[in-house]
N, C-alpha and C. Protein backbone atom coordinates (compact mmCIF):
# COMPACT_ATOMS: atom_id res chain seq x y z
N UNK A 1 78.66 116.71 87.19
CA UNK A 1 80.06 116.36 87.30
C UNK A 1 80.30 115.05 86.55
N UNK A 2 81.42 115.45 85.57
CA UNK A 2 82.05 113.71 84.92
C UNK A 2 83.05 113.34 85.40
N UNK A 3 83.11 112.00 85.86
CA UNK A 3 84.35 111.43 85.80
C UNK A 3 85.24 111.81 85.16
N UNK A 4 85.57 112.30 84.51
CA UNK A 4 86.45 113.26 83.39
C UNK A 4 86.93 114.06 84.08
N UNK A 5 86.17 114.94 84.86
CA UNK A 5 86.59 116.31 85.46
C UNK A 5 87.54 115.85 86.83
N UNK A 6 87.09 114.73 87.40
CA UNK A 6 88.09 114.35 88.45
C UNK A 6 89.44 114.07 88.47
N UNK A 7 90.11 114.91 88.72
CA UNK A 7 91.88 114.59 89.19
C UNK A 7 92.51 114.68 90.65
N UNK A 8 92.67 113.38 90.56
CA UNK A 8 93.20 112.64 92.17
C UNK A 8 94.48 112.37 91.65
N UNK A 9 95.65 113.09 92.52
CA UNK A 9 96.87 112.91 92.93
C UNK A 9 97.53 112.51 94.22
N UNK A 10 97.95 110.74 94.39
CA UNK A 10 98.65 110.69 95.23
C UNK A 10 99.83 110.36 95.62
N UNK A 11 100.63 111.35 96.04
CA UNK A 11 102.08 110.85 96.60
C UNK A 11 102.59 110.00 97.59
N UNK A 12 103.07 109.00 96.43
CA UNK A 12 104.03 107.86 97.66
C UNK A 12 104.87 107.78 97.13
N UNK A 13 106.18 108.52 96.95
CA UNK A 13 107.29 108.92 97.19
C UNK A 13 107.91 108.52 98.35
N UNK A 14 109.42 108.85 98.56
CA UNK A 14 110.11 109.20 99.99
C UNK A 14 109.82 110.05 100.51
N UNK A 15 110.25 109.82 101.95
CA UNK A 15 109.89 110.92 103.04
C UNK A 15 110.90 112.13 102.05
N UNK A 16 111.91 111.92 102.28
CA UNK A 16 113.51 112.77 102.20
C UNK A 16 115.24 111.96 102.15
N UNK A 17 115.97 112.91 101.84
CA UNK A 17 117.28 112.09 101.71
C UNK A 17 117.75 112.32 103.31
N UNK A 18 118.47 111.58 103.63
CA UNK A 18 119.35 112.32 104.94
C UNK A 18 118.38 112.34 106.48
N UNK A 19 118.49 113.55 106.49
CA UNK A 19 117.58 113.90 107.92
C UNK A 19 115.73 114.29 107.22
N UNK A 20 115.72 114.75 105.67
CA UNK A 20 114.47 115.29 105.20
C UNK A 20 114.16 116.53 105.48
N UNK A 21 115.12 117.28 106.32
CA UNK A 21 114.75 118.94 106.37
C UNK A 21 113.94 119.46 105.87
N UNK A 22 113.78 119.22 104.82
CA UNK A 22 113.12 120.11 103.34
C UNK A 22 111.56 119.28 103.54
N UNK A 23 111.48 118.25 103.84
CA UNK A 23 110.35 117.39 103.73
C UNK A 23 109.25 117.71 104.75
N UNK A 24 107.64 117.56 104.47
CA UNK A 24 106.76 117.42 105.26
C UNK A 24 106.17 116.05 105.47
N UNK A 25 105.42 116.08 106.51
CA UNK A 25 104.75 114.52 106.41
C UNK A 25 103.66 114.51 105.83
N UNK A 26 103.64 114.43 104.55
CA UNK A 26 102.95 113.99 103.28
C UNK A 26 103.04 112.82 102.86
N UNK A 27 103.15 111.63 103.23
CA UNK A 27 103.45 110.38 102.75
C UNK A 27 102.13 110.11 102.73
N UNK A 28 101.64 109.27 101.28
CA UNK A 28 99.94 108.93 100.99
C UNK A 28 99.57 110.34 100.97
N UNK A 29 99.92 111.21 100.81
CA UNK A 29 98.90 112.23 100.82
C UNK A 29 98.52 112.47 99.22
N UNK A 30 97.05 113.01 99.37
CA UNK A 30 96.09 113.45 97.83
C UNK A 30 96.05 114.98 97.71
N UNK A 31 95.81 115.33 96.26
CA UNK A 31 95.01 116.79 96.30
C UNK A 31 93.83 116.27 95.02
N UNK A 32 92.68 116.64 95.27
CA UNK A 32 91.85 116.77 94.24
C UNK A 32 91.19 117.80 93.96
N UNK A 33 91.11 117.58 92.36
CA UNK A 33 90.37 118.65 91.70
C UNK A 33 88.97 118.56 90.74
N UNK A 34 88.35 119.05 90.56
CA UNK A 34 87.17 118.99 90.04
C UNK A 34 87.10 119.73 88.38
N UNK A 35 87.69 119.48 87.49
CA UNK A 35 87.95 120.19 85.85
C UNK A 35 88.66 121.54 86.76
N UNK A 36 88.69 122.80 86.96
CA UNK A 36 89.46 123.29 87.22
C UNK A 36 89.59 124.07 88.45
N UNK A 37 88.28 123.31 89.26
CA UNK A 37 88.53 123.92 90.78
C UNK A 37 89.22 122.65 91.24
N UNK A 38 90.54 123.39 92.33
CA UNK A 38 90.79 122.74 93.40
C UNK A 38 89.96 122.31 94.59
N UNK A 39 89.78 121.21 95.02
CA UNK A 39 88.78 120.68 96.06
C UNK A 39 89.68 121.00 97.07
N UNK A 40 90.54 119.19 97.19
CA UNK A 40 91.50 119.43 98.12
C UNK A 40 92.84 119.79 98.19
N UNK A 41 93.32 120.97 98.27
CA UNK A 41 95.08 121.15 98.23
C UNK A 41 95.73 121.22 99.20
N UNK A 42 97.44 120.75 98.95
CA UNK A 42 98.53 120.96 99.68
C UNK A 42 98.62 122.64 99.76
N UNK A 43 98.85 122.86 101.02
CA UNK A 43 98.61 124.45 101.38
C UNK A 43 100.61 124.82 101.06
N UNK A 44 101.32 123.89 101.25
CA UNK A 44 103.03 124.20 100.55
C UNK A 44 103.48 125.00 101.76
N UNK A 45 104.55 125.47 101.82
CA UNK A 45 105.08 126.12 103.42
C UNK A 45 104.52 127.37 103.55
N UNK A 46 104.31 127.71 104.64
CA UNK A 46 103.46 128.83 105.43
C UNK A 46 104.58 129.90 105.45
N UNK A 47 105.88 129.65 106.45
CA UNK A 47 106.66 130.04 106.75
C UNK A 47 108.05 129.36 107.01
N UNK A 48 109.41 129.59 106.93
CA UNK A 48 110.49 129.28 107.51
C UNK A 48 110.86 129.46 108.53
N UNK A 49 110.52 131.01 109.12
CA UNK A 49 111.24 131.44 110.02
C UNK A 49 110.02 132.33 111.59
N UNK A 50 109.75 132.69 110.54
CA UNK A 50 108.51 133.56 111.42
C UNK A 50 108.03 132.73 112.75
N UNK A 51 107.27 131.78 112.71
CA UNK A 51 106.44 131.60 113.65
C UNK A 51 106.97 130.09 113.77
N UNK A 52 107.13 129.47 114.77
CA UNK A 52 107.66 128.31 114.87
C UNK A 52 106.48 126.97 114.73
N UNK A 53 105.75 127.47 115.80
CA UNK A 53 104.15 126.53 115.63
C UNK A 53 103.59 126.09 114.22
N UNK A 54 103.68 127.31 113.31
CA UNK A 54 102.67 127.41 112.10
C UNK A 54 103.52 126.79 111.42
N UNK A 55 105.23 127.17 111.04
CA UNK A 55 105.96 125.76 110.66
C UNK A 55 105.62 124.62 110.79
N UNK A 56 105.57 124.28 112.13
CA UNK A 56 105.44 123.12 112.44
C UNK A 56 104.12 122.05 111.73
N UNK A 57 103.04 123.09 112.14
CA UNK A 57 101.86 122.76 111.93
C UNK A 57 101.58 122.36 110.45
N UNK A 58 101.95 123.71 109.47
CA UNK A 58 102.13 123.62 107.75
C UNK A 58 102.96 122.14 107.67
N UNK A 59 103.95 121.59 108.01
CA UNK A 59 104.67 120.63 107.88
C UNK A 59 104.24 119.35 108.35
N UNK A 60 103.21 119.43 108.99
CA UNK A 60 102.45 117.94 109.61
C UNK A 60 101.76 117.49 108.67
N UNK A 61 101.04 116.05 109.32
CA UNK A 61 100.32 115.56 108.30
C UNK A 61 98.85 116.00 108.10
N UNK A 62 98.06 117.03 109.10
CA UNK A 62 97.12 117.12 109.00
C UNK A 62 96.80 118.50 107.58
N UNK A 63 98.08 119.03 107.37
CA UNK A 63 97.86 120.52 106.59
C UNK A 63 98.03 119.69 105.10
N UNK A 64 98.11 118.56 104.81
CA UNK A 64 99.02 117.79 103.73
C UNK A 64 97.39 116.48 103.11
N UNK A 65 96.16 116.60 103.92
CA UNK A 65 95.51 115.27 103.54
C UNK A 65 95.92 113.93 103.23
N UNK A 66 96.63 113.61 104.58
CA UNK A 66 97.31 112.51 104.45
C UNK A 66 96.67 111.86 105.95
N UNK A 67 97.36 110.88 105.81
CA UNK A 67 97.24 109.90 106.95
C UNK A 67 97.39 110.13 108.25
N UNK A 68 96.60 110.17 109.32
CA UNK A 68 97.44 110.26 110.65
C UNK A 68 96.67 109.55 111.12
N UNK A 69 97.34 108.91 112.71
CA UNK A 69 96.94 107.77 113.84
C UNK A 69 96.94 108.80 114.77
N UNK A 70 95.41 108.78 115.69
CA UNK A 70 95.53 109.02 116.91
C UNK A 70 96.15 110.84 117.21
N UNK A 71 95.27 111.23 115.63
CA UNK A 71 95.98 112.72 115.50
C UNK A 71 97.41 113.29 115.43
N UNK A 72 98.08 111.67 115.75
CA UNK A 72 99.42 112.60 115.42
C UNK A 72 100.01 112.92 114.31
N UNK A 73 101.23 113.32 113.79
CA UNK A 73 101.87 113.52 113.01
C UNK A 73 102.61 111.93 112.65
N UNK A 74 103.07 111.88 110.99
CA UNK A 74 103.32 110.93 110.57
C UNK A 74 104.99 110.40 111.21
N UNK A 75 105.55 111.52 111.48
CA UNK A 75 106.98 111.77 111.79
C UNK A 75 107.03 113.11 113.20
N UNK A 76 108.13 112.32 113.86
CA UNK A 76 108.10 113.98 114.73
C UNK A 76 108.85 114.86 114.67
N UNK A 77 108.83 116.21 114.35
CA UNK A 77 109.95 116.84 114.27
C UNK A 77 111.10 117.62 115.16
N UNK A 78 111.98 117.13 114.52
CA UNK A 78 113.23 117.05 115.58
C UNK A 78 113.87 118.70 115.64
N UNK A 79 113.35 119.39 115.11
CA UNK A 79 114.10 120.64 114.86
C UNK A 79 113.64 121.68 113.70
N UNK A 80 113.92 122.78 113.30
CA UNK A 80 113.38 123.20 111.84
C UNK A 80 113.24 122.79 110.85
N UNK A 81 114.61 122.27 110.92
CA UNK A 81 114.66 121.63 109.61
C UNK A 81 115.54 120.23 109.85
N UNK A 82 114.55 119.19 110.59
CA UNK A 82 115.07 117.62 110.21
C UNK A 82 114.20 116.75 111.36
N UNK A 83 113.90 115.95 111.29
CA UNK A 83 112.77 114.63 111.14
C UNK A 83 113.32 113.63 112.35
N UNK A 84 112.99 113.12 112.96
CA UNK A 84 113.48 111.99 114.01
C UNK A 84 113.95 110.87 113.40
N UNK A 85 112.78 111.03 112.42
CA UNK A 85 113.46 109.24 111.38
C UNK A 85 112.40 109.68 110.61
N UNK A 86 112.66 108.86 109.11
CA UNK A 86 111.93 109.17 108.03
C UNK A 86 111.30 108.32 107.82
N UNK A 87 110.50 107.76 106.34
CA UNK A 87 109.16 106.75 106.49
C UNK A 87 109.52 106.23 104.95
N UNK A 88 109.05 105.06 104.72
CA UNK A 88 109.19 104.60 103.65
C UNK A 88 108.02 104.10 102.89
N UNK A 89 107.78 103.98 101.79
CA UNK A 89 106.50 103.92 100.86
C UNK A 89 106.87 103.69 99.82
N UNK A 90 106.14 103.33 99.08
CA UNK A 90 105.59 103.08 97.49
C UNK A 90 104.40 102.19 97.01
N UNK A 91 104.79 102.42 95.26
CA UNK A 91 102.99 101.80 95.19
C UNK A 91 103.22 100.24 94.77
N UNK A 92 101.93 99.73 95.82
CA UNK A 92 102.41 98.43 95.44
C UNK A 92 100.88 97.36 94.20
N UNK A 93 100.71 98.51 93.93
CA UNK A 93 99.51 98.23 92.59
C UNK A 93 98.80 99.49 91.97
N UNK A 94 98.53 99.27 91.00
CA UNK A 94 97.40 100.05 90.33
C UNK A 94 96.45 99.95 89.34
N UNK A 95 95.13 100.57 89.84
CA UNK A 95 93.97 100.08 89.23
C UNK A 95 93.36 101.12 87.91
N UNK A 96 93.29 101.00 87.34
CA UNK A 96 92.78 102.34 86.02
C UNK A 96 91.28 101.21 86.49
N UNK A 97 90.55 102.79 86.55
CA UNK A 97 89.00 103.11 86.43
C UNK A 97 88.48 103.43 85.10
């Protein structure tokens, strides 16, 4: 394996506009890849409607390789589609390897 072949992507973006409906708790979260295998990926929505749990679950921070305290979720969700309160981020340096 070369350094070459490694691609690390991480998002620190906004949570969402508004309530974030549309948004998961992905804040800091990575996906890496190895030249053209995926290592680690965002699995993206499971479902909308179907199953309420697996929503839920696809939309946390643990389905996303991101950050969590104490196992929880980064945000709690208030409903299908919208967030208790949203989170704020960005980058505050960067290092080239």
């Amino acid at each position: 394996m070369l350094v070459e072949d490694l691609r690390l992507v991480v998002r620190v973006g906004p949570f969402g506009a508004g309530s974030a409906g549309h948004s998961h708790c992905d804040v800091l979260s990575f996906t890496l890849s190895e030249a053209a295998t995926d290592v680690l990926v965002d699995p993206g929505t499971y479902t909308y409607v179907a199953d309420a749990a697996l929503r839920d679950w696809f939309r946390g921070s643990a389905a996303h390789n991101s950050i969590r305290v104490d196992r929880s979720d980064q945000v709690i969700a208030a409903g299908p589609f919208r967030w208790s309160h949203t989170l704020v981020s960005g980058r505050i340096g960067f290092i080239r390897m």
